[in-house]
Protein backbone atom coordinates (compact mmCIF):
# COMPACT_ATOMS: atom_id res chain seq x y z
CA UNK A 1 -43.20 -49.42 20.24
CA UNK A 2 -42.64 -47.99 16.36
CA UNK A 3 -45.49 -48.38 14.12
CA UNK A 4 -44.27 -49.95 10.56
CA UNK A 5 -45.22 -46.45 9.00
CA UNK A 6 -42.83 -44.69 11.76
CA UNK A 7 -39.77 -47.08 11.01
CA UNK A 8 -40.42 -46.39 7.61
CA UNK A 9 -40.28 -42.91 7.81
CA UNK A 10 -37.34 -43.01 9.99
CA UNK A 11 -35.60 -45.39 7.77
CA UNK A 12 -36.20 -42.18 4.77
CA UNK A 13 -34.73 -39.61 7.09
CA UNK A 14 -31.68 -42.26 7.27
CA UNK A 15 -31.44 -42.23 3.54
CA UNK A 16 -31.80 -38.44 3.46
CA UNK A 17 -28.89 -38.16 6.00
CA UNK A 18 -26.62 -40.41 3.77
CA UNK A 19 -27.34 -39.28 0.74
CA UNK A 20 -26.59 -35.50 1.89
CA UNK A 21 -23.48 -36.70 3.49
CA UNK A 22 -22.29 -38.42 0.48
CA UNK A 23 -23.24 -35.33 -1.87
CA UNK A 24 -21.70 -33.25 0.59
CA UNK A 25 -18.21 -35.41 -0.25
CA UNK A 26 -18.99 -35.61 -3.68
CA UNK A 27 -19.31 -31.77 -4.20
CA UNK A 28 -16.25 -30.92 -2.18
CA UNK A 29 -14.49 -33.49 -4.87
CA UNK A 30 -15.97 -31.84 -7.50
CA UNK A 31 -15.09 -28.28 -6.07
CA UNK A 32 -11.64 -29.35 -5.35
CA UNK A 33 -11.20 -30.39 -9.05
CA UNK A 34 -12.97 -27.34 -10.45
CA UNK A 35 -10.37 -25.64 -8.49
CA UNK A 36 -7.06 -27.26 -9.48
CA UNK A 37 -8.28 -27.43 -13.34
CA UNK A 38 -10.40 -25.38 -14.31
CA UNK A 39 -9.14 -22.30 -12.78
CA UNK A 40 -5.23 -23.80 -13.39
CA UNK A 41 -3.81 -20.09 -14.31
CA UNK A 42 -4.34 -18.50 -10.98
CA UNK A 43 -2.10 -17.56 -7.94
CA UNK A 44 -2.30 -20.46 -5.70
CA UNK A 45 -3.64 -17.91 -2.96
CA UNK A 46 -6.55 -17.25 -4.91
CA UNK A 47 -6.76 -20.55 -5.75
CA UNK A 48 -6.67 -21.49 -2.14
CA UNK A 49 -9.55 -18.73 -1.36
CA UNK A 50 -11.96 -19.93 -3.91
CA UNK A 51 -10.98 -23.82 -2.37
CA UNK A 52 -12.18 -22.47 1.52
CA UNK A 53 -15.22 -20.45 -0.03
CA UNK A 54 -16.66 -23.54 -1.34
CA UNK A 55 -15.51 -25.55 1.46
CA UNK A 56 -17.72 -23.69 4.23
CA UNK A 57 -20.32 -23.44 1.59
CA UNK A 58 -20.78 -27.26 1.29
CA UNK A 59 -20.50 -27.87 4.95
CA UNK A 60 -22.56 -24.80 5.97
CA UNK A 61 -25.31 -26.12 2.77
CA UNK A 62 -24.89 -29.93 4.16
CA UNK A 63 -25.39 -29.03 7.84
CA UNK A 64 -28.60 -26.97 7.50
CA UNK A 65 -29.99 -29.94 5.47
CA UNK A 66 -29.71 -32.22 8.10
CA UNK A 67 -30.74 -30.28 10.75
CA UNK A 68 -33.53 -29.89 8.62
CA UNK A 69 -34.11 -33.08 8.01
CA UNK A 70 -34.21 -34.08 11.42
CA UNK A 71 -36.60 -31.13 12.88
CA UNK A 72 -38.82 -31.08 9.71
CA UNK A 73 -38.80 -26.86 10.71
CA UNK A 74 -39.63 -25.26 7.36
CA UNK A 75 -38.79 -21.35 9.60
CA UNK A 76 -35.65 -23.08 10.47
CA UNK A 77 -34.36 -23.67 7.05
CA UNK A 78 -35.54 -19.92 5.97
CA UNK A 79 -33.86 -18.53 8.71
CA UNK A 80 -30.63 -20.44 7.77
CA UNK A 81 -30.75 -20.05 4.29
CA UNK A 82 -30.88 -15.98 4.83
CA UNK A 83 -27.70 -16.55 7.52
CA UNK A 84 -25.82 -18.40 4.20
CA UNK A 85 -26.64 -15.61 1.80
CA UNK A 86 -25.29 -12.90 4.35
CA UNK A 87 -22.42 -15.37 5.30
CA UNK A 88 -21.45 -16.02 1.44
CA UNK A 89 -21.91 -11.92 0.56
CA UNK A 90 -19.79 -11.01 3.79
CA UNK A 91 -17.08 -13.85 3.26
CA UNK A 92 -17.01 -12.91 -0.67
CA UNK A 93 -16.91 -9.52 -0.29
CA UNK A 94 -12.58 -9.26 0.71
CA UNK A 95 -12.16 -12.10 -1.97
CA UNK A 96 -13.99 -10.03 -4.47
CA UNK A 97 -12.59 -6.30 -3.93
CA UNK A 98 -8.90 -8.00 -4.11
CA UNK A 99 -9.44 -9.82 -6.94
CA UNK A 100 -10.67 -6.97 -8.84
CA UNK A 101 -7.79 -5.11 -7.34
CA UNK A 102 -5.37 -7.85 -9.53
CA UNK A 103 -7.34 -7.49 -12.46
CA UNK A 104 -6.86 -3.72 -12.36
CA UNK A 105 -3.19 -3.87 -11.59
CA UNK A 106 -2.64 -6.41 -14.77
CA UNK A 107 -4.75 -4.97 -17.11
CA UNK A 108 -2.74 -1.22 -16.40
CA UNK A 109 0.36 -2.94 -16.88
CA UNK A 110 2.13 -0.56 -14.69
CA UNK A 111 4.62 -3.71 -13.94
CA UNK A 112 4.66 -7.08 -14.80
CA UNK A 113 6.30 -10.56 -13.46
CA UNK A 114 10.34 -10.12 -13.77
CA UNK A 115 9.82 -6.08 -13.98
CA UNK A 116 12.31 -4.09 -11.57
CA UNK A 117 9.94 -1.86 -9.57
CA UNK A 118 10.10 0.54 -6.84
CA UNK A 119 7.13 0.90 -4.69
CA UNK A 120 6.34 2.59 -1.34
CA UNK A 121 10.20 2.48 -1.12
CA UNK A 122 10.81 -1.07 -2.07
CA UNK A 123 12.79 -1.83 -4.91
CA UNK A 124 12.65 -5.25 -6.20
CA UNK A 125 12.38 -7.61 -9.42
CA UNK A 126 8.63 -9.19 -9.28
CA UNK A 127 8.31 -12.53 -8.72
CA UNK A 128 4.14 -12.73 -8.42
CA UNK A 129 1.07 -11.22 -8.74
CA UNK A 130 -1.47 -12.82 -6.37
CA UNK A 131 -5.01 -12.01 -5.66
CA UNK A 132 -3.75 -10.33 -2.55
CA UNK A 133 -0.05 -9.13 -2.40
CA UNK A 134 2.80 -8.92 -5.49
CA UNK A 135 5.96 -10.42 -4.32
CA UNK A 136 9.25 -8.82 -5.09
CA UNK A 137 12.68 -10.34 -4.55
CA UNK A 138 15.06 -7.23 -3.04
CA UNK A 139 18.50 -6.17 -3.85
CA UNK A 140 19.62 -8.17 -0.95
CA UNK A 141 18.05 -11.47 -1.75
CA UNK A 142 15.29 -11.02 0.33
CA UNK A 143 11.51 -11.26 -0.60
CA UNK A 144 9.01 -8.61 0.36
CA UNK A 145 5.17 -9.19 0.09
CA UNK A 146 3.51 -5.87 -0.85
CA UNK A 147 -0.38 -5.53 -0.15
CA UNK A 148 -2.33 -4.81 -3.78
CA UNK A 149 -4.34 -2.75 -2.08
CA UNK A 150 -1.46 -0.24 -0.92
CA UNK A 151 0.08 -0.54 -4.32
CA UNK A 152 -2.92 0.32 -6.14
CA UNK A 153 -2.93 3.49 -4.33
CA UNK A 154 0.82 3.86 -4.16
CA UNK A 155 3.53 5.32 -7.18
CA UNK A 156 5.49 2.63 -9.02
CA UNK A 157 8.24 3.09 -10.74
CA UNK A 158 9.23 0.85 -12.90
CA UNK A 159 12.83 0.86 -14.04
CA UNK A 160 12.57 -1.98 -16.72
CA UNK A 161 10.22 -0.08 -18.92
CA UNK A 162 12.83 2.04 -19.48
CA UNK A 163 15.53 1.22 -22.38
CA UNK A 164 17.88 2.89 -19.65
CA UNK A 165 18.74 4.11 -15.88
CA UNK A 166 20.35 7.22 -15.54
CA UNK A 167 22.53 7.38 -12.72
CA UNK A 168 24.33 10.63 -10.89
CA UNK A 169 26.50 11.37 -8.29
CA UNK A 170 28.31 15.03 -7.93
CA UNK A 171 30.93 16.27 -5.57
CA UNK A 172 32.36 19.85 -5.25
CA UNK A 173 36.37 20.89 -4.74
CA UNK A 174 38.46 23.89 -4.70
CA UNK A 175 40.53 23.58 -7.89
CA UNK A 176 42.33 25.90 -9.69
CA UNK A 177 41.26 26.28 -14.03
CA UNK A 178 44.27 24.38 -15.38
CA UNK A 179 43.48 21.16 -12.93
CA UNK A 180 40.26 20.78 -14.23
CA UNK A 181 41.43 18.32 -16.94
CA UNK A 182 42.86 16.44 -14.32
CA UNK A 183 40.16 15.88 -12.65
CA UNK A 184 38.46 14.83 -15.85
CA UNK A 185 40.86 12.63 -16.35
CA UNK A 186 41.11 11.17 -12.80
CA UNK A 187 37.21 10.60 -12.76
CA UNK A 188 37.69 8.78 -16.21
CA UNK A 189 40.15 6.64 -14.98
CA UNK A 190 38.10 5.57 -11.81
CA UNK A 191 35.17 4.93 -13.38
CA UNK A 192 37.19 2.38 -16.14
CA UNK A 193 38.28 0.48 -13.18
CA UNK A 194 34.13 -0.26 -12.49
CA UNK A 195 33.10 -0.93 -16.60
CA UNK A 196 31.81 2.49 -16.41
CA UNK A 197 33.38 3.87 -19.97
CA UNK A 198 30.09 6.20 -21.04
CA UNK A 199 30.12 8.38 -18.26
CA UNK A 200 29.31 11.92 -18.72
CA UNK A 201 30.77 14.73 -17.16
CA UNK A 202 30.45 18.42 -16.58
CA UNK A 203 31.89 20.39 -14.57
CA UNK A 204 30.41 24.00 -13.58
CA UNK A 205 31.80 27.29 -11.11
CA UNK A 206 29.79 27.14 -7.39
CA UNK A 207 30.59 29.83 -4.54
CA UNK A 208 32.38 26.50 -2.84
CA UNK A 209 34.17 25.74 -5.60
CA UNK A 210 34.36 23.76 -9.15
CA UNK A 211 30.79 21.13 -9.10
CA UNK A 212 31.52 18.05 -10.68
CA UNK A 213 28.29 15.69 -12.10
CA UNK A 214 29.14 12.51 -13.16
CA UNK A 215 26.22 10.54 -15.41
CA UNK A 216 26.08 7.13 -16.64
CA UNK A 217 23.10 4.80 -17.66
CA UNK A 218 22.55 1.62 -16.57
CA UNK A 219 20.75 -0.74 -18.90
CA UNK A 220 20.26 -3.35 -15.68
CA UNK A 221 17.96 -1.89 -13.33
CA UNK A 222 18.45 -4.89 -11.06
CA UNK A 223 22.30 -3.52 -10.17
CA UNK A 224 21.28 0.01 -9.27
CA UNK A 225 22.21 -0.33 -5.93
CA UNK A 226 25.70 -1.96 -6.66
CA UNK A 227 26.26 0.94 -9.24
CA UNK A 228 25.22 3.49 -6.53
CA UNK A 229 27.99 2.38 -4.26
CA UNK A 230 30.57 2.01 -6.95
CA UNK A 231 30.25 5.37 -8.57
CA UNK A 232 30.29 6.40 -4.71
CA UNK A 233 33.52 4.80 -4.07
CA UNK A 234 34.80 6.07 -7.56
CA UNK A 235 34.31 9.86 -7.11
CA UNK A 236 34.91 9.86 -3.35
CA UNK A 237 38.24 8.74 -4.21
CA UNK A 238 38.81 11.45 -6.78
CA UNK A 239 38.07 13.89 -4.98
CA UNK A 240 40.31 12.82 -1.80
CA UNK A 241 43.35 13.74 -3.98
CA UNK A 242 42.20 17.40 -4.70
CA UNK A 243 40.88 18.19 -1.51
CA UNK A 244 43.53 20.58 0.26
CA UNK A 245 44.74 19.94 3.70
């Protein structure tokens, strides 16, 4: 049978229990807030980090105390406290290496958000810097997640920095010296059909005949693979009417 002191003392380690629980729910309030105000100008996947760090924190904080509570184990709470600050360092540690990888990345400015890059092969306009990967959307629509990590370590290029693109394409036929303003012209033509009408062009003497470089710039990064194809198409078709059968 329970002495009055023993109902009293279980009726404190009631208390305790509820009042953990319900700072327990009012921290992971608070934390939630914190996290959606206070912090409003970061990626949402560092925002949703920083939300599960302090989520396993106030559970992992909240369980230990009522364990304690119950077993009145002062080693137990030591040993449990020492677990949380190796849990918290381990946990933290990814969080903290990538988000010091952003910070690096923006305060370089090697790129920014609506730059055209090219990165480990992948050329794209940038959408978003997160704590962990910059998305780019892809000449084909497509979006492409790229690791920080790898493009800290990686060479960008980035086309929009640049007030222009140069683009060139060269092909090589056997034509005698009084063609070559043909050819000129021809190329000219072709290359009016695509908007292309600041194209340079030089022409030089190879052992397989006359070399033909075509130039233009491109002020639109973004369309460099369109451009590609249509200076392609342009010169292929030039020089299918002065190749000899």
């Amino acid at each position: 049978m329970l002495e009055i002191g023993d109902m009293a003392f279980q009726t404190d380690k009631i208390v305790l229990i509820i009042g953990i629980i319900l700072v327990s729910i009012i921290a992971k309030l608070i934390s939630d807030w914190v996290v959606k105000h206070i912090f409003v100008e970061y990626p949402d996947d560092t925002k949703e980090s920083m939300r599960l760090i302090f989520t396993v924190l106030i559970i992992y904080v909240g369980i230990t105390l009522l364990v304690y509570i119950i077993i009145t184990n002062s080693m137990f709470l030591l040993v449990m406290l020492a677990l949380l600050t190796i849990t918290v360092l381990y946990t933290a540690k990814d969080f903290i290496k990538d988000f010091f990888t952003r910070i690096s990345l923006l305060t370089v400015k090697a790129f920014g958000i609506g730059d055209y890059i090219d990165v480990i092969g992948q050329k794209g306009r940038v959408l978003k810097i997160g704590s962990l990967y910059t998305m780019l959307r892809r000449d084909d629509n497509s979006i492409i997640c790229i690791p920080n990590e790898i493009i800290v370590r990686s060479m960008v290029i980035n086309y929009t920095k640049a007030d222009y693109i140069k683009l060139q394409e060269s092909f090589t036929v056997n034509v005698e010296e009084q063609d070559i303003t043909k050819v000129y012209s021809r190329i000219t033509e072709e290359l009016d059909i695509f908007g292309y009408r600041r194209a340079k062009i030089l022409h030089s003497q190879t052992p397989e005949g006359m070399r033909f470089a075509v130039t233009i710039n491109l002020e639109d990064a973004a369309s460099i693979s369109n451009d590609t194809s249509n200076l392609h198409k342009a010169l292929n078709i030039v020089r299918g009417e002065f190749v000899s059968d």
